[in-house]
Protein backbone atom coordinates (compact mmCIF):
# COMPACT_ATOMS: atom_id res chain seq x y z
CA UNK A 1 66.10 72.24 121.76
CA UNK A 2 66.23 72.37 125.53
CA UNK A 3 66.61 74.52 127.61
CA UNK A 4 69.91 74.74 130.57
CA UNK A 5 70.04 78.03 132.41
CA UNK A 6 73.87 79.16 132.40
CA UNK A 7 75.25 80.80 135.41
CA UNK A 8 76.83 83.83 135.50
CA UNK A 9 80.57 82.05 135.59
CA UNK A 10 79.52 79.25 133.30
CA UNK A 11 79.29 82.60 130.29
CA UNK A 12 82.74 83.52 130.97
CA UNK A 13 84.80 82.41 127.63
CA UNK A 14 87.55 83.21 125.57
CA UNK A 15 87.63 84.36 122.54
CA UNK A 16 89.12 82.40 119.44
CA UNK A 17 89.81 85.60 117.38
CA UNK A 18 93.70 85.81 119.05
CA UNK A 19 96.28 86.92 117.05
CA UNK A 20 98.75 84.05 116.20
CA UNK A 21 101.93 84.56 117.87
CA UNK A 22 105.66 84.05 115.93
CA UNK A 23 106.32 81.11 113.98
CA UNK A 24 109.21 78.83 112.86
CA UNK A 25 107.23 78.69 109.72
CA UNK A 26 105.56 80.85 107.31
CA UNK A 27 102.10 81.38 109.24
CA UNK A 28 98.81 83.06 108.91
CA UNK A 29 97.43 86.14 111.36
CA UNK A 30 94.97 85.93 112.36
CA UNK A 31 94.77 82.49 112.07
CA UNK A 32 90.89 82.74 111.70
CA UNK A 33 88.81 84.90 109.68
CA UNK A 34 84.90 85.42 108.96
CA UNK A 35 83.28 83.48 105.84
CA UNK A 36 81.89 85.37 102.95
CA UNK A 37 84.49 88.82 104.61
CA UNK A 38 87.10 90.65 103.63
CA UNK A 39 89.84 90.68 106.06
CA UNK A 40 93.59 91.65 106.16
CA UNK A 41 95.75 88.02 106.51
CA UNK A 42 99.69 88.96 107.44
CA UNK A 43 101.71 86.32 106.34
CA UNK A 44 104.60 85.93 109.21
CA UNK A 45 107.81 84.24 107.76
CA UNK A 46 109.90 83.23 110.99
CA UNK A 47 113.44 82.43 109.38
CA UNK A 48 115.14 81.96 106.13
CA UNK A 49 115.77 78.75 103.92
CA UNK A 50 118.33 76.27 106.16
CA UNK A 51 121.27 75.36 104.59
CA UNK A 52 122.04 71.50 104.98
CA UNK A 53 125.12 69.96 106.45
CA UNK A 54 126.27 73.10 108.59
CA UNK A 55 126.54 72.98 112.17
CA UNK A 56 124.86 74.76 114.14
CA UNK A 57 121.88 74.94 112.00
CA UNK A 58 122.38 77.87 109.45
CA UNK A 59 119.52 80.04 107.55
CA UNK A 60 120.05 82.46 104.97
CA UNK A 61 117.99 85.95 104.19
CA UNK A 62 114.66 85.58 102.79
CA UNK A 63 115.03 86.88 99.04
CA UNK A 64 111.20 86.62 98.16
CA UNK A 65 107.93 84.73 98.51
CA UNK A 66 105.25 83.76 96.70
CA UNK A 67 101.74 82.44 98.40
CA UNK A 68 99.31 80.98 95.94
CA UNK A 69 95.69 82.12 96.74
CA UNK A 70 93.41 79.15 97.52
CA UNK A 71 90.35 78.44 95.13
CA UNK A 72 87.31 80.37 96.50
CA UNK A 73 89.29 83.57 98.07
CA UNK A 74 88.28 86.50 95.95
CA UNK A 75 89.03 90.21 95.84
CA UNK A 76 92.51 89.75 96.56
CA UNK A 77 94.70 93.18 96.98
CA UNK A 78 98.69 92.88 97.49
CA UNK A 79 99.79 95.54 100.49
CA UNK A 80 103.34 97.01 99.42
CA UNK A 81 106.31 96.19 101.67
CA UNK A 82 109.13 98.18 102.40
CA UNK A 83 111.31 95.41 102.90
CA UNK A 84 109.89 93.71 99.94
CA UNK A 85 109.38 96.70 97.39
CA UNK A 86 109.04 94.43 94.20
CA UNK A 87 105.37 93.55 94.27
CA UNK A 88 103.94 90.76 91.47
CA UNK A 89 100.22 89.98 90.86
CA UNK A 90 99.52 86.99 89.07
CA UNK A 91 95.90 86.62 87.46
CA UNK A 92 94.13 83.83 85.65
CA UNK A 93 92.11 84.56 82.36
CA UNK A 94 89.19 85.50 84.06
CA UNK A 95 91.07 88.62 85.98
CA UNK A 96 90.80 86.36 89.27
CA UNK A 97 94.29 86.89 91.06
CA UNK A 98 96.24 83.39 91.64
CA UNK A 99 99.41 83.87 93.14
CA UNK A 100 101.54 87.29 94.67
CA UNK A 101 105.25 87.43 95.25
CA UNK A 102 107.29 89.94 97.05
CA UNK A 103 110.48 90.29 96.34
CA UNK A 104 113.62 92.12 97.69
CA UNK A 105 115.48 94.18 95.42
CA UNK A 106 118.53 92.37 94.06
CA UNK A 107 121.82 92.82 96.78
CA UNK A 108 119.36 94.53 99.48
CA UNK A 109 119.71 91.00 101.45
CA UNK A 110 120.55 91.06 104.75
CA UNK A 111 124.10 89.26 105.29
CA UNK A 112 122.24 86.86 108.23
CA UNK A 113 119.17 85.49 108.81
CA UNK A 114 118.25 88.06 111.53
CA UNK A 115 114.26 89.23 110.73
CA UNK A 116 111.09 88.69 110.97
CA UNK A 117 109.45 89.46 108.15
CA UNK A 118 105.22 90.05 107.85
CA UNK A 119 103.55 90.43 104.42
CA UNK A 120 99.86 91.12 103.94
CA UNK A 121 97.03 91.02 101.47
CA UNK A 122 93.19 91.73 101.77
CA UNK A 123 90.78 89.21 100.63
CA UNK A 124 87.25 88.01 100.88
CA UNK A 125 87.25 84.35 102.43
CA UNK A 126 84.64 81.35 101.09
CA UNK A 127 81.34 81.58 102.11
CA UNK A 128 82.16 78.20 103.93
CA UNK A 129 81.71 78.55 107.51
CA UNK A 130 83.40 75.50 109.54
CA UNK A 131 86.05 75.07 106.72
CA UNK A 132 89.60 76.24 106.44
CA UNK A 133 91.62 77.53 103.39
CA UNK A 134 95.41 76.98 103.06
CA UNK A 135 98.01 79.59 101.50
CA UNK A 136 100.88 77.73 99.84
CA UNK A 137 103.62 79.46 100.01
CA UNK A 138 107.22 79.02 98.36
CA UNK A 139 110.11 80.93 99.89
CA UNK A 140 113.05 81.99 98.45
CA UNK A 141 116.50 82.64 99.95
CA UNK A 142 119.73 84.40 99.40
CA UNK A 143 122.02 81.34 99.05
CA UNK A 144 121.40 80.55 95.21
CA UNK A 145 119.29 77.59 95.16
CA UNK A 146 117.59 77.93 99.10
CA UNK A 147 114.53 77.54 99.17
CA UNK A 148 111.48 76.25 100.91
CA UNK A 149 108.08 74.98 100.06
CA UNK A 150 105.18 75.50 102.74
CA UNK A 151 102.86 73.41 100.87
CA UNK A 152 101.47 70.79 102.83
CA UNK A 153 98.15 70.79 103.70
CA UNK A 154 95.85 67.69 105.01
CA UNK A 155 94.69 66.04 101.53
CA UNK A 156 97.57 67.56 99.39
CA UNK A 157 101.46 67.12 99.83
CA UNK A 158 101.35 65.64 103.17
CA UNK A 159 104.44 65.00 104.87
CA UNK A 160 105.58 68.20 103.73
CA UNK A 161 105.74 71.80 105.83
CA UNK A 162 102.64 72.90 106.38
CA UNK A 163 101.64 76.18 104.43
CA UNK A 164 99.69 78.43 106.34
CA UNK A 165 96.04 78.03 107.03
CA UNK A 166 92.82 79.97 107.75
CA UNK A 167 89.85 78.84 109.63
CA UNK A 168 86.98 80.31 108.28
CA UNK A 169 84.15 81.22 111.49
CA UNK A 170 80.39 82.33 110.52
CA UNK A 171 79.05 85.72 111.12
CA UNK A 172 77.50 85.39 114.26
CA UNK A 173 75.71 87.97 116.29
CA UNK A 174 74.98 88.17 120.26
CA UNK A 175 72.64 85.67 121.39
CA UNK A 176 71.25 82.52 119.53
CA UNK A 177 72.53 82.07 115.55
CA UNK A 178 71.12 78.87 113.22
CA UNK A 179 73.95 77.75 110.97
CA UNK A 180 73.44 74.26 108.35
CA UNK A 181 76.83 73.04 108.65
CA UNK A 182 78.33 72.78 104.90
CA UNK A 183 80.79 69.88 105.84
CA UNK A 184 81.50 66.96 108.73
CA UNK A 185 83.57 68.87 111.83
CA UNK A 186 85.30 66.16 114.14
CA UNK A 187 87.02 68.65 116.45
CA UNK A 188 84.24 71.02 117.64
CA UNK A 189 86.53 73.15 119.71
CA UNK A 190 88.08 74.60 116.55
CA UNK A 191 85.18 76.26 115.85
CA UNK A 192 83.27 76.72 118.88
CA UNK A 193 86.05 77.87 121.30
CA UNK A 194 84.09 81.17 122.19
CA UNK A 195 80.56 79.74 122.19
CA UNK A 196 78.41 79.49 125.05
CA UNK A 197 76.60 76.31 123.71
CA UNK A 198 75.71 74.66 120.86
CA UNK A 199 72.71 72.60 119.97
CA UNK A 200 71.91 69.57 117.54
CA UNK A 201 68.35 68.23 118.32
CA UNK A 202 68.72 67.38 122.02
CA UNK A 203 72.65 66.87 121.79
CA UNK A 204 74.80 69.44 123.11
CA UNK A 205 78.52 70.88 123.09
CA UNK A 206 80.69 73.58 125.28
CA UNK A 207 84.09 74.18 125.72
CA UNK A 208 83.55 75.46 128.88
CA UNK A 209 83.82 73.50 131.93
CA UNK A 210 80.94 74.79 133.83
CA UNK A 211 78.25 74.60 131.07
CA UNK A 212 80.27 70.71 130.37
CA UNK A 213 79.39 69.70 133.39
CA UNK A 214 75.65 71.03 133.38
CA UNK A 215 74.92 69.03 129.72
CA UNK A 216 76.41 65.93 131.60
CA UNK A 217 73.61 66.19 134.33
CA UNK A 218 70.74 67.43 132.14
CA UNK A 219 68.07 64.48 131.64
CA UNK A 220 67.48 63.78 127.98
CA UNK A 221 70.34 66.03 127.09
CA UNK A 222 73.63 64.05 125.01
CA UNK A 223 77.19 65.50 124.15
CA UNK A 224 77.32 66.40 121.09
CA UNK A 225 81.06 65.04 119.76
CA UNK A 226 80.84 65.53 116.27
CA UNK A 227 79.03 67.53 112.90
CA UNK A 228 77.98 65.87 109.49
CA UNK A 229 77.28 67.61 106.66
CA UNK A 230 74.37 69.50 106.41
CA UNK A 231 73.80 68.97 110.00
CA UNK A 232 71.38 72.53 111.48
CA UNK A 233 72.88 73.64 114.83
CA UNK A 234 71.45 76.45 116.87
CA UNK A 235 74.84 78.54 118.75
CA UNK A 236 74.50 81.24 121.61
CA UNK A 237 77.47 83.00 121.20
């Protein structure tokens, strides 16, 4: 691994740990977590089920929801909602929780589609740094028969709205960390937003300008575009 001295601007990054803002759909924050953690994840529901063939577009209250926890999550705890009192935990055989709904209690629906509603659970994320996990989540509405399924994720119901998704960072400390990379990452800055460099043999990556600029003019230094599998990478956060 060489060797590029950073200057004092080239340092100056921003973090990737920033709270996701409001959504038209049902979305995650924060939108990334730590692998291997336990962590709070809100899930933000922006508006109610549409109903089709009124103009101008028309949503009705959000009755419930239900968000199916993704395989590898563990120690999942519901929080309690106040506008959501009814609170259902759904566990497999093995006591391992699969699925919670919150629910509104039955004519406590709000006559429009006027809130923003956030429910939350705590939950230990994969130990799969570089990955991300995906809460399905089905939404139910005050109309009878409204609903809407944020299901679709990038191998499984594509083409359909996208249920909300997690990207799961490494622990990392100050200074220099050595991660083996569990799976191929294409897009580097999803992961990497906040790093100072990162290293792969004498290839190397930044998302910021500066330190760009300096791995372009080092000699015997390549970008690195792209992970692989099992790739070892040295990062100075």
């Amino acid at each position: 691994m060489k060797k590029i001295t950073l200057s004092a601007a080239a340092i100056v990054t921003t973090s990737i740990l920033v709270a996701a803002g409001a959504s038209a759909h049902v979305s995650a924050n924060p939108a990334v977590g730590v692998a291997n953690v336990s962590q709070e994840i809100t899930l933000q529901i922006g508006h109610g089920c549409g109903i089709p063939n009124v103009v101008p577009e028309t949503n009705t209250d959000t009755n419930s929801l239900t968000v199916d926890i993704p395989a590898g999550v563990t120690s999942v705890r519901a929080v309690s909602s106040t506008d959501f009192p009814s609170l259902t935990v759904t566990k497999n055989g093995s006591g391992a929780v699969t699925s919670i709904t919150w629910a509104k209690v039955p004519g406590t629906e709000l006559a429009a589609d006027t809130n923003f509603y956030k429910l939350t659970l705590r939950a230990k994320l994969p130990n799969l740094p570089f990955t991300k996990v995906y809460f399905k989540a089905h939404q139910v509405c005050k109309a009878p028969g409204k609903t809407a399924e944020w299901i679709g994720t990038p191998t499984e119901n594509v083409g359909e709205e996208p249920a909300a998704e997690v990207t799961v960072l490494p622990v990392k400390a100050p200074g220099w960390n050595k991660y083996t990379v569990p799976v191929a990452v294409a897009d580097l800055s999803v992961f990497f937003k906040d790093a100072q460099i990162v290293w792969k043999g004498s290839a190397a990556y930044s998302a910021n300008a500066v330190i760009a600029e300096q791995i372009k003019s080092e000699a015997g230094v390549t970008a690195l575009t792209a992970l692989t599998a099992n790739d070892e990478i040295f990062v100075k956060w």
